[in-house]
Each structure stands twice: as structure tokens, then as C-alpha cells.
Protein backbone atom coordinates (compact mmCIF):
# COMPACT_ATOMS: atom_id res chain seq x y z
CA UNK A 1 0.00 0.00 0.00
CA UNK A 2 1.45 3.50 -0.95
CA UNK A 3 1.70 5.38 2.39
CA UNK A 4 -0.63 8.77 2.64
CA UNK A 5 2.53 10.63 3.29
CA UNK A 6 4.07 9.43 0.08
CA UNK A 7 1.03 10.73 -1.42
CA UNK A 8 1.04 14.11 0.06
CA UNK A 9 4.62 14.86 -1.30
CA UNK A 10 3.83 13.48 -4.83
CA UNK A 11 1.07 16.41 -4.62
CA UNK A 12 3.10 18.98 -3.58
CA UNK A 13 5.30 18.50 -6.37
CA UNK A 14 2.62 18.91 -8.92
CA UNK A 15 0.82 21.33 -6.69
CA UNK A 16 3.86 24.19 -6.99
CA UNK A 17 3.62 23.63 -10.53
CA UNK A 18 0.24 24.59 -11.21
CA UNK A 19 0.48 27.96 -11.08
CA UNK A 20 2.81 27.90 -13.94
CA UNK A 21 1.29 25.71 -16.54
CA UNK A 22 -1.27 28.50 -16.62
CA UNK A 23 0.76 31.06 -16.99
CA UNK A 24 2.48 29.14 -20.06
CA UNK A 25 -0.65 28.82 -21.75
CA UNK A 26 -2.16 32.36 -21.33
CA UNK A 27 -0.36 33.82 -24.66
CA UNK A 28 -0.80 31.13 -26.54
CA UNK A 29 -4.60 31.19 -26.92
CA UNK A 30 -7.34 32.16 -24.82
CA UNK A 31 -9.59 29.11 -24.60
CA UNK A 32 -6.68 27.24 -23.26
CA UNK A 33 -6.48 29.06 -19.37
CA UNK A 34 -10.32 27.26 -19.27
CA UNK A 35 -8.56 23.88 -19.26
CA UNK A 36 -5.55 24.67 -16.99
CA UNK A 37 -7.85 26.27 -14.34
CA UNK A 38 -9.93 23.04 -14.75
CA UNK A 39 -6.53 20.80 -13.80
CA UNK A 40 -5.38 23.85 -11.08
CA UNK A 41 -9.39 23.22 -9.62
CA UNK A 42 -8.70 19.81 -9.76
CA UNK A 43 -5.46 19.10 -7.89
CA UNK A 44 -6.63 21.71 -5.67
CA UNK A 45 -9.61 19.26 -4.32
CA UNK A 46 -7.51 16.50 -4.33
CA UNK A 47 -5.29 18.78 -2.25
CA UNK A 48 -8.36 19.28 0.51
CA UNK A 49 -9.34 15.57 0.43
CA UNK A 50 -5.39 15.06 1.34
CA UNK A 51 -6.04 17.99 4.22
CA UNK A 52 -2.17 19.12 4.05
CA UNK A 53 -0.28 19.52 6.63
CA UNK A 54 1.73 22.61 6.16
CA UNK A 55 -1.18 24.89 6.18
CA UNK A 56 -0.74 28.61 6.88
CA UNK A 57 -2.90 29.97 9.84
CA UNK A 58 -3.26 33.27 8.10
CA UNK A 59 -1.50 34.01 5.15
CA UNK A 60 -0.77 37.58 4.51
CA UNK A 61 -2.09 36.89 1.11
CA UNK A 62 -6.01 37.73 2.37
CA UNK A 63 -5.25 41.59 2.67
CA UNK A 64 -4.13 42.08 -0.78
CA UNK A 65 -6.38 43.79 -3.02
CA UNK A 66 -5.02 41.29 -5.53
CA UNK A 67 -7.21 39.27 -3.78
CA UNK A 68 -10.07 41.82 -2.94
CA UNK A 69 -10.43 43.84 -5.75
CA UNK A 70 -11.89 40.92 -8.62
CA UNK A 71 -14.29 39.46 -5.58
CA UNK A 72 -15.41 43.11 -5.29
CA UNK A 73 -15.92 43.69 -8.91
CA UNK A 74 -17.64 40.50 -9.29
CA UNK A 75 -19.74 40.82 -6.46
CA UNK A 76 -20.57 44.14 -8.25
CA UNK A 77 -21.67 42.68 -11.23
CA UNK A 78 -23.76 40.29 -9.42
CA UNK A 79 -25.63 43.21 -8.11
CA UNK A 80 -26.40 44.71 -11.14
CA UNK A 81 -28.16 42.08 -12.30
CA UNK A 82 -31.02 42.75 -10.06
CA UNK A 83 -31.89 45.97 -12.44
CA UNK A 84 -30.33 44.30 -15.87
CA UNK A 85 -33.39 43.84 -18.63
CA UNK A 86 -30.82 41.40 -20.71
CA UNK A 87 -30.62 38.67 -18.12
CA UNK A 88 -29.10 36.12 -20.54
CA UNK A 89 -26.56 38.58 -21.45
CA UNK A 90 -26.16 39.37 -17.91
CA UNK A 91 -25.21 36.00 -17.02
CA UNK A 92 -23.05 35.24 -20.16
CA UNK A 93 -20.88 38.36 -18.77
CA UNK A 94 -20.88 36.46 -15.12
CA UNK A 95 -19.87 33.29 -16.85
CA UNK A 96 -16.96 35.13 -18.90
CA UNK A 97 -15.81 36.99 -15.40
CA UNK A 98 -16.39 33.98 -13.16
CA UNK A 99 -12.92 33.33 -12.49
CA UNK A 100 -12.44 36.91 -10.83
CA UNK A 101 -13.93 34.68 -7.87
CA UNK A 102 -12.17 31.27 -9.11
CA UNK A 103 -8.56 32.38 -9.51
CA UNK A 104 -8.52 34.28 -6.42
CA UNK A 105 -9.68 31.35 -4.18
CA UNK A 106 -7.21 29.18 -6.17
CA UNK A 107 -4.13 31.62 -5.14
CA UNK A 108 -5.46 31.36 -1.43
CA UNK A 109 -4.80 28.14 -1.70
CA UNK A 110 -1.76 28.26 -3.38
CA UNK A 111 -0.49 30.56 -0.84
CA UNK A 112 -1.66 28.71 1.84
CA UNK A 113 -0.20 24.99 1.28
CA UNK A 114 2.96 25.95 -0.81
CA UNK A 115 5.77 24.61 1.29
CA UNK A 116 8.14 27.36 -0.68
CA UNK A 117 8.12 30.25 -3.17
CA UNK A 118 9.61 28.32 -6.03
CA UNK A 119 5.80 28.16 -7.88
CA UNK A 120 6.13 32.45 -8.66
CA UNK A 121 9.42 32.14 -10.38
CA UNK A 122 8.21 29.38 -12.21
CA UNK A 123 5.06 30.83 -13.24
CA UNK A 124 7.09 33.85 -14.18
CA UNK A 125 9.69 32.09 -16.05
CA UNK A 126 6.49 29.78 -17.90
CA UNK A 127 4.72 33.58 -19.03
CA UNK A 128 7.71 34.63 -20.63
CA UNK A 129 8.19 30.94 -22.45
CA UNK A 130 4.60 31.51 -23.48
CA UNK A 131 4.70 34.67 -24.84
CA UNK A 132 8.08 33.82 -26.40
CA UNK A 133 6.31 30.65 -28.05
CA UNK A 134 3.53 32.56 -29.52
CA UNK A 135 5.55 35.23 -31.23
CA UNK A 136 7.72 32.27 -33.26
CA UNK A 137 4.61 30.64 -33.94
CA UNK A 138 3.07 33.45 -35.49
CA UNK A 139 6.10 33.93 -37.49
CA UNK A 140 5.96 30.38 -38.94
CA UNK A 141 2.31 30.92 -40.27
CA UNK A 142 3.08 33.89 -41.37
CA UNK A 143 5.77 32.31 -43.14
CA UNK A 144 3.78 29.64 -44.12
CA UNK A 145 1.07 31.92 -46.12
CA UNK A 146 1.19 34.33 -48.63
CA UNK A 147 -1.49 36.36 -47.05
CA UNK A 148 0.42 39.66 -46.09
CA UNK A 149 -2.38 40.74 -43.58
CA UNK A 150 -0.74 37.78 -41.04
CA UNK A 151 2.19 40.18 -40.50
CA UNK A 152 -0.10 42.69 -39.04
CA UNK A 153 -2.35 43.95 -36.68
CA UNK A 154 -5.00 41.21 -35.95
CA UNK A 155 -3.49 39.14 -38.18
CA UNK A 156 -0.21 39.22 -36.13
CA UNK A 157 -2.27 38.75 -33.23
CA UNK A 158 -4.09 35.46 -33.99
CA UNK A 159 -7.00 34.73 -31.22
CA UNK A 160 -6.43 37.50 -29.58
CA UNK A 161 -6.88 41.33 -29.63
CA UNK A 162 -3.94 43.44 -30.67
CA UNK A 163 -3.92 45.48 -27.86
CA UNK A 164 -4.33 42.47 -25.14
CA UNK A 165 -1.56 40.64 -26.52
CA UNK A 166 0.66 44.15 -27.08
CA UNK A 167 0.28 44.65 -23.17
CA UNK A 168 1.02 40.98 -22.59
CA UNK A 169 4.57 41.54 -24.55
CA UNK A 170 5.13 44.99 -22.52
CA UNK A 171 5.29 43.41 -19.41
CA UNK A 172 6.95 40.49 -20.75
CA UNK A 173 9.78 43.19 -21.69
CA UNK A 174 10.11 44.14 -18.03
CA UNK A 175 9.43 40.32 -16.49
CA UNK A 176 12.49 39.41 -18.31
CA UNK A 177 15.49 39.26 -15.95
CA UNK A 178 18.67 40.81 -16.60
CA UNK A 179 21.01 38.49 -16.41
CA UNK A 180 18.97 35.96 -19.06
CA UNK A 181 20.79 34.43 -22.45
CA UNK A 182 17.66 35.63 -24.21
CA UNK A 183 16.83 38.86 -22.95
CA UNK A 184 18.16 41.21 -25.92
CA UNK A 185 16.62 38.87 -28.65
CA UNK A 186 13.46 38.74 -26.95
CA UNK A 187 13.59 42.32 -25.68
CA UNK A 188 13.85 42.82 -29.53
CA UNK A 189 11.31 40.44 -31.24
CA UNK A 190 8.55 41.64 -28.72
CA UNK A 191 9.04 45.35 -29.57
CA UNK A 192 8.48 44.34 -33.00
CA UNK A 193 5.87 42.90 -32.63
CA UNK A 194 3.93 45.62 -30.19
CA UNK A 195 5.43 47.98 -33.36
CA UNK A 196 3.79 45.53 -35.91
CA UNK A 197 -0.05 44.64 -33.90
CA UNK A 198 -0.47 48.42 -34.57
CA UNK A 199 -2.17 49.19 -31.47
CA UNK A 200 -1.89 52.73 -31.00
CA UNK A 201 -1.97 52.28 -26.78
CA UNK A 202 0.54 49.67 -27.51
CA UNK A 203 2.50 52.20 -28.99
CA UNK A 204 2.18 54.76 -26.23
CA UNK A 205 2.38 52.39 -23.20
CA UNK A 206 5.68 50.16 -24.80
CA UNK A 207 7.49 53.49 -25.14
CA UNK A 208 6.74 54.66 -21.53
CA UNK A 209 7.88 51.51 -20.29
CA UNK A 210 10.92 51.15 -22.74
CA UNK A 211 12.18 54.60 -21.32
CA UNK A 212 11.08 53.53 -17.88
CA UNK A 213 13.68 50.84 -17.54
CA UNK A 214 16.57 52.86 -19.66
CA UNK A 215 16.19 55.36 -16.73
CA UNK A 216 16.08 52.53 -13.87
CA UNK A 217 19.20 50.80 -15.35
CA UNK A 218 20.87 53.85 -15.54
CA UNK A 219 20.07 54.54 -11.96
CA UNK A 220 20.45 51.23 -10.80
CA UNK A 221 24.43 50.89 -12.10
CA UNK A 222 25.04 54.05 -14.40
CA UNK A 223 25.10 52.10 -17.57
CA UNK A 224 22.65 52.99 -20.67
CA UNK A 225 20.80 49.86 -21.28
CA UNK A 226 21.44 48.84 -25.01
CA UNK A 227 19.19 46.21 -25.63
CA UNK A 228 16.43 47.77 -24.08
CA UNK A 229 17.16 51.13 -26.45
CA UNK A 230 17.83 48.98 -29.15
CA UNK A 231 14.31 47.45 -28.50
CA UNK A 232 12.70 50.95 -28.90
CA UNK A 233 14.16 51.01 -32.57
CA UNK A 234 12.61 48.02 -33.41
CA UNK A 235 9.66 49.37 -31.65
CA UNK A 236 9.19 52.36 -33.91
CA UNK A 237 10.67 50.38 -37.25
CA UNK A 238 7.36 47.75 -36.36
CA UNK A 239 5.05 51.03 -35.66
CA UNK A 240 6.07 52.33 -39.31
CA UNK A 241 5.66 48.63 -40.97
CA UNK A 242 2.62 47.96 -39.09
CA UNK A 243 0.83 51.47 -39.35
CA UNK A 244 -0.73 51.60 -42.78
CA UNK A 245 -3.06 54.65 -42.06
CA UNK A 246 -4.14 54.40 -38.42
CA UNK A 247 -1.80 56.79 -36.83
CA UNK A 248 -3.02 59.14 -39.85
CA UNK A 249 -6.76 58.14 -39.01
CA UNK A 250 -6.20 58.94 -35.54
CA UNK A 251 -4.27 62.02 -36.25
CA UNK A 252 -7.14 63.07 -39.01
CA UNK A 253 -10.13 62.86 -36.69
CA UNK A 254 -8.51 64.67 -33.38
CA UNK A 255 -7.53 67.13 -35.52
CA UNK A 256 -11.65 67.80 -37.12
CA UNK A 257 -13.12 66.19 -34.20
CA UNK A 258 -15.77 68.62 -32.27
CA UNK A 259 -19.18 68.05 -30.43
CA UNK A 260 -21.04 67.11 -33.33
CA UNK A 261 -20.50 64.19 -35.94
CA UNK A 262 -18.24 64.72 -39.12
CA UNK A 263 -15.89 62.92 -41.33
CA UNK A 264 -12.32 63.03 -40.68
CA UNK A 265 -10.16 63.72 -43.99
CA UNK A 266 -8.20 60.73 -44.00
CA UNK A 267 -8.62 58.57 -47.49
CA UNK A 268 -10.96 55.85 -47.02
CA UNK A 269 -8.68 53.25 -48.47
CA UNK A 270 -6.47 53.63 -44.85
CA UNK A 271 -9.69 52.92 -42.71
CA UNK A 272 -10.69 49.14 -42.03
CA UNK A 273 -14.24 48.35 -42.23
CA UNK A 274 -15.95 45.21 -42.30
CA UNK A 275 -18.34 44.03 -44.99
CA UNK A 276 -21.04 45.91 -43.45
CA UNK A 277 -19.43 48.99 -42.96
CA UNK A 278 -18.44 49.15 -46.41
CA UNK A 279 -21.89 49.19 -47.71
CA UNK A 280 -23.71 51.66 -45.36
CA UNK A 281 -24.05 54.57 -47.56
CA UNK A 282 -24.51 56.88 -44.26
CA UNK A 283 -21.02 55.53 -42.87
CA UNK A 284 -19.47 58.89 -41.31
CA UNK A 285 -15.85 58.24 -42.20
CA UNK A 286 -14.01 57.20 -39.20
CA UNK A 287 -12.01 54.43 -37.53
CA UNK A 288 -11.11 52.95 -34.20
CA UNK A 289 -9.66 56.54 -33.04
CA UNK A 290 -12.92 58.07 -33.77
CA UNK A 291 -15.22 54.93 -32.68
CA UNK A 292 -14.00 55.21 -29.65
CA UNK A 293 -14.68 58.86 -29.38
CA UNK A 294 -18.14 58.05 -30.02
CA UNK A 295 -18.32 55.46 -27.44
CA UNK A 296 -17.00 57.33 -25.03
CA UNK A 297 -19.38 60.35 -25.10
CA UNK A 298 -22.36 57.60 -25.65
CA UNK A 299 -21.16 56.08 -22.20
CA UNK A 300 -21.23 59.92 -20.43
CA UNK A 301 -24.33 60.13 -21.95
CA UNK A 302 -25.95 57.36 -19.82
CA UNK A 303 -24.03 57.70 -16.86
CA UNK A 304 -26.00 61.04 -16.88
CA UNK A 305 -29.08 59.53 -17.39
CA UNK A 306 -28.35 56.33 -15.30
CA UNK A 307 -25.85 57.27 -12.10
CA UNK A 308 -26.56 53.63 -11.17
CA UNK A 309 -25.49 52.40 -14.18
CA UNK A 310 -27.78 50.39 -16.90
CA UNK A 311 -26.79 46.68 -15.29
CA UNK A 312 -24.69 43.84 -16.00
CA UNK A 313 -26.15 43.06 -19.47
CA UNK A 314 -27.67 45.84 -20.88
CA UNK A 315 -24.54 48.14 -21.86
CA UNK A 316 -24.56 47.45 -25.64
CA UNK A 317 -28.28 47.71 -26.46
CA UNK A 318 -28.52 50.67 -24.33
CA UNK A 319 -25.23 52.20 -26.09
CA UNK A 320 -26.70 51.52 -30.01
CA UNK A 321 -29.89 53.65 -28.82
CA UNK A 322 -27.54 56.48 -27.93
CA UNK A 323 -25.41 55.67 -30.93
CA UNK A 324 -28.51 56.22 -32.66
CA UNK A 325 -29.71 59.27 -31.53
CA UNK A 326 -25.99 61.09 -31.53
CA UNK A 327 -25.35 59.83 -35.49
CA UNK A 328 -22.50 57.55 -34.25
CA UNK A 329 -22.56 55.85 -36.92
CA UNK A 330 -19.42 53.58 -36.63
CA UNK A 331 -19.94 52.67 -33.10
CA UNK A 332 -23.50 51.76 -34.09
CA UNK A 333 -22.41 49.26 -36.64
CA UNK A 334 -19.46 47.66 -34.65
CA UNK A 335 -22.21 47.39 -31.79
CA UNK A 336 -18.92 49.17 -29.77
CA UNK A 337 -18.98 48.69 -26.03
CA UNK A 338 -17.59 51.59 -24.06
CA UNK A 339 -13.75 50.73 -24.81
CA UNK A 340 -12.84 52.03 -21.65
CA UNK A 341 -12.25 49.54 -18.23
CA UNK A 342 -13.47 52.73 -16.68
CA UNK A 343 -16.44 53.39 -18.80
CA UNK A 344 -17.24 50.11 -18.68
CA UNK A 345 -17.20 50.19 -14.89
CA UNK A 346 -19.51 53.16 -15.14
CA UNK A 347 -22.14 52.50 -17.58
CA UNK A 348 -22.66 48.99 -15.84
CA UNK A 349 -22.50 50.04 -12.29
CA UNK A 350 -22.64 53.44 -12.15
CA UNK A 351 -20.53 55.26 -9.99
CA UNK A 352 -20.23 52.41 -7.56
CA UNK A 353 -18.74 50.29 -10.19
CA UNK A 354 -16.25 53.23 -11.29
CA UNK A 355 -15.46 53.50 -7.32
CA UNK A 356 -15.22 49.65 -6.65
CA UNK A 357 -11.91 49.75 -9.82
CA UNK A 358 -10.63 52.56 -8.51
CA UNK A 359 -10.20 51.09 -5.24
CA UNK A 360 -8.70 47.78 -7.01
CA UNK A 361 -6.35 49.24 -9.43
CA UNK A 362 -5.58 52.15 -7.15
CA UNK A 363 -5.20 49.79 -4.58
CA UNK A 364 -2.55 47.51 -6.28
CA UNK A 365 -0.82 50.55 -7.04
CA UNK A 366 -0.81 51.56 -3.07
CA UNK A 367 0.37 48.01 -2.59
CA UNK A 368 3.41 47.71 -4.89
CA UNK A 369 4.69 51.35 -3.33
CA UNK A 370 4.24 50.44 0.22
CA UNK A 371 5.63 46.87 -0.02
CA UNK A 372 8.37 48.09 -2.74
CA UNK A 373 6.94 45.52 -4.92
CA UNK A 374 8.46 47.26 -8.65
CA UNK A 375 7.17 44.58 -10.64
CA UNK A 376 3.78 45.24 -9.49
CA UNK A 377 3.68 48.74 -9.83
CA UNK A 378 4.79 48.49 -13.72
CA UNK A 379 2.03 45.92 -13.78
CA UNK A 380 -0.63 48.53 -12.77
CA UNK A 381 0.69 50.75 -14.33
CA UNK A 382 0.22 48.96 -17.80
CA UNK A 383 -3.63 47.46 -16.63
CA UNK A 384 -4.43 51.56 -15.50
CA UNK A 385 -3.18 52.99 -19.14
CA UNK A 386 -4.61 50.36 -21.66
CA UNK A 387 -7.81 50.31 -19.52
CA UNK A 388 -7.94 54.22 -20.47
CA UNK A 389 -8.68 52.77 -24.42
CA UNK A 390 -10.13 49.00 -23.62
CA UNK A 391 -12.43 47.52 -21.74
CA UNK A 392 -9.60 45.27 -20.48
CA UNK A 393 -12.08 43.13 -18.09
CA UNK A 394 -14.50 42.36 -20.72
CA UNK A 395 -13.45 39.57 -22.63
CA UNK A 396 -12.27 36.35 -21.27
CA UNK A 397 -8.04 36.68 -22.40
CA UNK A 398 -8.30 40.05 -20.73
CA UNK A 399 -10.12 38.49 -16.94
CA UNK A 400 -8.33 35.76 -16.68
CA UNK A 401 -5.08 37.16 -17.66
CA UNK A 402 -5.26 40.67 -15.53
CA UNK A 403 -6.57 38.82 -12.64
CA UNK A 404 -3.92 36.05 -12.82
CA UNK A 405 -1.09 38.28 -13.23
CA UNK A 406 -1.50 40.95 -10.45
CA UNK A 407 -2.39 37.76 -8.01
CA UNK A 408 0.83 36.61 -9.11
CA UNK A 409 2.97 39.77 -8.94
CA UNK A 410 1.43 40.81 -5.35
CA UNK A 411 2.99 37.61 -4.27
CA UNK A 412 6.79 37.93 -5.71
CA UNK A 413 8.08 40.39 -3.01
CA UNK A 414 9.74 43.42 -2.05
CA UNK A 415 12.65 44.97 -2.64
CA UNK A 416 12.82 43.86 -6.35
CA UNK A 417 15.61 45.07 -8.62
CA UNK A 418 14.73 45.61 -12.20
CA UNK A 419 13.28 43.63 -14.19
CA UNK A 420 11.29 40.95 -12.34
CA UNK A 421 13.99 39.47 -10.09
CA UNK A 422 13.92 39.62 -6.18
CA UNK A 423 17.13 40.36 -3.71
């Protein structure tokens, strides 16, 4: 008979590597985190049947508002169910978010029968594999086809949204420790790529963080950091490959933009529109930039009329109406949600919801300064900026993956040095 001791080490092996095989899978393709937090859920009963023995009476882990924030968000959108008219909707969007309950719970856990630390530098060192696998496996297809639109914005970016994955490689820059073999090549590849998804808050946030760490190395042992400035060429040399028009479009429509609806004077040929775009003959000429100019003063307009917010499902009908009704003509079409984290927050929730991520993201921010956790901070500090243009917490590669990641960076420790590594 195998001894119940035996047994309890054989799962603590496999449980301090759970952590990590969903980090791996995270960049490669969305649907995959469903199956890994399926195994972590797993192991994790088999774990309380086993009742382990090195239980933590009270992890510090339970004040983080790693922790807090998602169960506070989700509890949130829980409420606003209870005035939603879309209740199928309402609970497809509780289904998508349902592991900002389910991956906190699992880090408890994690926290709390972990003999050692060893699982968050794995699960570091896995995200960086991951991300590192996707970009040469988008490479190969693109290789493999003669369909130039792969080496491109959401053709570069496979399953997943340009801007998701762009903020994925960002803080993959900074994960990547100093003293790694593979740092400058993939400190390279991944600026190329942010340059080439053409996400304009890609762009903006890569180039903040790119400087960031020139200044911290400098700082840290008065050198100029050559890979990393070398990665801002390829950075802009991907922008101008991968830009085809929508720095112009952008550009175009700030430039005419004004209270009322207009076209912008960029040539249509640099716009993207899908099939049904093309043939509305009342299209008002304008892409993303503008879109989300639309959406945005949509979602002001029923946060005015709504200071509770409209309820877990209703945002996007209750957006087209106002689309409608303001001429928005693009957003109406693309059925646009608010593009904004903190839009989103408000139109749902009203301005409890816009409180409630506030309190998360400002929160984790609060966190990483008093604990001198630096790899946290840059963390927030990527979720807080690309929130400003996406509703980061809407689809299911942006929950699981923001959740996951600041649970996992509120547990690597103080007193970091750059990039990612611990003293």
C-alpha cells in the first residue's frame, strides 16, 4: 500500500507547478487558461481531500487587493443584475468573469499549502516561455502563407486582440530578468511585434515603459541599457511597418473632431471596415480613433441619465440607442462597447462600479509602493493605461489574464531590482 505521506509529497510536487502551466498557456490562446484552471481546480480538491499539513494559519495573502479587488468587482456585477433587462446577457458576462472569484480562491490556496516560493518564479519564467512561443509561432504561419495581412495587426495577433496581446509583450519586456541568455533577442522580437499589432496604446504604453527601464538601469548601475534602447528602434521600425493609415486616421479625426458628428479627412482606403461597414451609404468616415470617441461620449451620456449604471447586461443595447440618436454611426455598426475599463465600470455600475476599480487598481498601485513591490507597480501601471482605451475586463483573455497576473505579482516580493527578479 502507498503510504498517505508518500502521497502528500507526490502532490506537492505537482501542486507548486500549477500555477505555472497557466501562466504558459495564457499567450498562446485564450480558450486554453479554461482547461488549466480546470486541472489547477482539480489538484486543488484532491489537495483538501489530502487535508495538508503545512497549512498557513493566516496568510498575509487575504489583505491584498489582488485578492479583494476581482471578488469586489464581481460581487458588483452580481448586483447589477437585479436591475439588468438582458438577463441572458447578464449571465453570459458572469460566466466570462467567473474566475475573478475562481482564480482568487485558487491563489489562497496556493499561498496557503505551498511549502516554498519556487511556484512564482516558475510561473514567471512559464509567461515569458509563453509569450516567447507565440511570437515564433506566429512567425511560422506567417511564413507559411502568402497572405500579407498575417504580418499585421489582428493578423499578427491570432486569437487575440492586438492590444491584449501588445500589453502581454510589454510586461513580458520588463518580467524578463537581466542576467537571461535571451533577454536582448526577446527584448527585440517583442518590440516588434507591439510595433507591428499596430495598437496605438501599444504604442504609447511600450514606449513609456521602454524609457522607464533605460532610466532605472541607468540609476540602478550608471550604464545605458542597449538592448532595451535597441528594442525601442525596433519598436518604432514595427510602428512604421505595421501602421498603414491608423496613426493618420487617428491624427485626421482629433484634428476635425468637435461636439457634433463629421468625417475626418483621411482617405478611405487607410480605414478598415468590415463588410457591413463598407456598404452603409450613411457611414461617417471614421475608424477605431474616432469609434472610440463616439463610445466614449455615448457612455457619459448614460451615466447622466443612469448614475446607477444600466446593469450587468444591458450596456450594448442601451449604447446603439444612444449611438442612434448622436449619429455615431461607426460605433452603431461595430455594436462598440464603451472601450474604456473605466467606462465600462460606469455605464454597468454606475458610480459604484467606477469606485469599486478605482479602489482595485488604485489599490494595487498603493500596494506595490508600500511593499516596494516594482514589478507590481509596472504591472498597474500597464492594466491603469490600456484600460484608459479598452475595456480590459471584458473579454475572457483580458479576466483571466489581468486577474492572474497581479495575483501573481502581489505575491513575488519586495525589494525587487529591475526587471522581475527579487534580492
Amino acid at each position: 500500500m502507498i503510504s498517505t505521506h508518500l502521497i502528500r509529497k507526490q502532490w506537492s510536487k505537482v501542486w507548486l507547478w500549477m500555477p505555472a502551466i497557466t501562466a504558459f498557456v495564457l499567450p498562446l490562446h485564450p480558450r486554453l487558461s479554461a482547461f488549466s484552471l480546470i486541472l489547477w481546480a482539480i489538484v486543488a480538491v484532491v489537495g483538501g481531500l489530502l487535508s495538508p499539513s503545512n497549512q498557513k494559519k493566516s496568510p498575509r495573502y487575504t489583505r491584498s487587493w489582488s485578492l479583494l479587488g476581482p471578488v469586489l468587482y464581481y460581487i458588483g456585477l452580481v448586483i447589477g443584475m437585479f436591475w439588468t433587462e438582458q438577463i441572458d446577457v447578464g449571465w453570459f458576462a458572469l460566466e466570462v468573469k467567473s474566475t475573478m472569484i475562481i482564480l482568487p480562491a485558487l491563489f489562497w490556496f496556493q499561498v496557503r499549502w505551498s511549502e516554498n516560493t519556487i511556484w512564482i518564479k516558475r510561473a514567471i519564467e512559464a509567461f515569458l516561455m509563453g509569450l516567447g512561443v507565440f511570437m515564433v509561432l506566429r512567425i511560422l504561419i506567417a511564413l507559411g502563407s502568402a497572405d500579407t495581412r498575417l504580418w499585421r495587426y489582428d493578423g499578427l495577433a491570432g486569437p487575440f486582440h492586438p492590444s491584449y496581446i501588445a500589453a502581454y509583450l510589454t510586461l513580458g519586456m520588463f518580467l524578463m530578468p537581466m542576467k537571461s541568455k535571451w533577454r536582448a533577442i526577446f527584448l527585440f522580437l517583442s518590440a516588434l511585434f507591439i510595433g507591428l499589432l499596430a495598437s496605438k496604446a501599444g504604442w504609447l504604453v511600450a514606449i513609456l515603459l521602454l524609457g522607464l527601464m533605460v532610466v532605472l538601469k541607468k540609476i540602478h548601475s550608471n550604464r545605458w541599457d542597449l538592448p532595451v534602447m535597441t528594442g525601442l528602434f525596433f519598436l518604432v521600425l514595427g510602428g512604421a511597418l505595421g501602421d498603414q493609415g491608423r496613426m493618420q486616421e487617428f491624427i485626421g479625426y482629433a484634428m476635425h473632431y468637435d461636439s457634433s458628428p463629421q468625417e475626418s479627412n483621411v482617405p478611405s482606403s487607410t480605414l478598415h471596415y468590415d463588410n457591413e461597414l463598407k456598404e452603409s451609404t450613411d457611414l461617417i468616415r471614421v475608424g477605431s480613433s474616432g469609434g472610440r470617441i463616439q463610445a466614449w461620449r455615448a457612455s457619459w451620456t448614460l451615466l447622466k441619465r443612469n448614475p446607477f449604471g444600466v446593469g450587468t447586461g444591458d450596456v450594448i443595447d442601451e449604447l446603439v440607442e444612444v449611438y442612434s440618436t448622436q449619429q455615431a454611426e461607426y460605433a452603431r455598426l461595430k455594436q462598440m462597447n464603451p472601450h474604456s475599463a473605466y467606462w465600462q465600470a460606469l455605464v454597468t455600475l454606475g458610480w459604484m462600479g467606477g469606485i469599486v476599480l478605482l479602489l482595485w487598481w488604485g489599490g494595487l498601485l498603493w500596494e506595490s509602493i508600500n511593499r516596494r513591490m516594482l514589478s507590481l507597480g509596472v504591472f498597474t501601471a500597464i492594466l491603469v493605461c490600456h484600460g484608459i482605451f479598452e475595456s480590459v475586463l471584458e473579454l475572457q483573455q483580458g479576466v483571466v489574464a489581468w486577474v492572474f497576473l497581479g495575483l501573481l505579482l502581489a505575491q513575488q516580493g519586495g525589494h525587487q531590482i529591475p526587471f522581475g527578479r527579487v534580492q
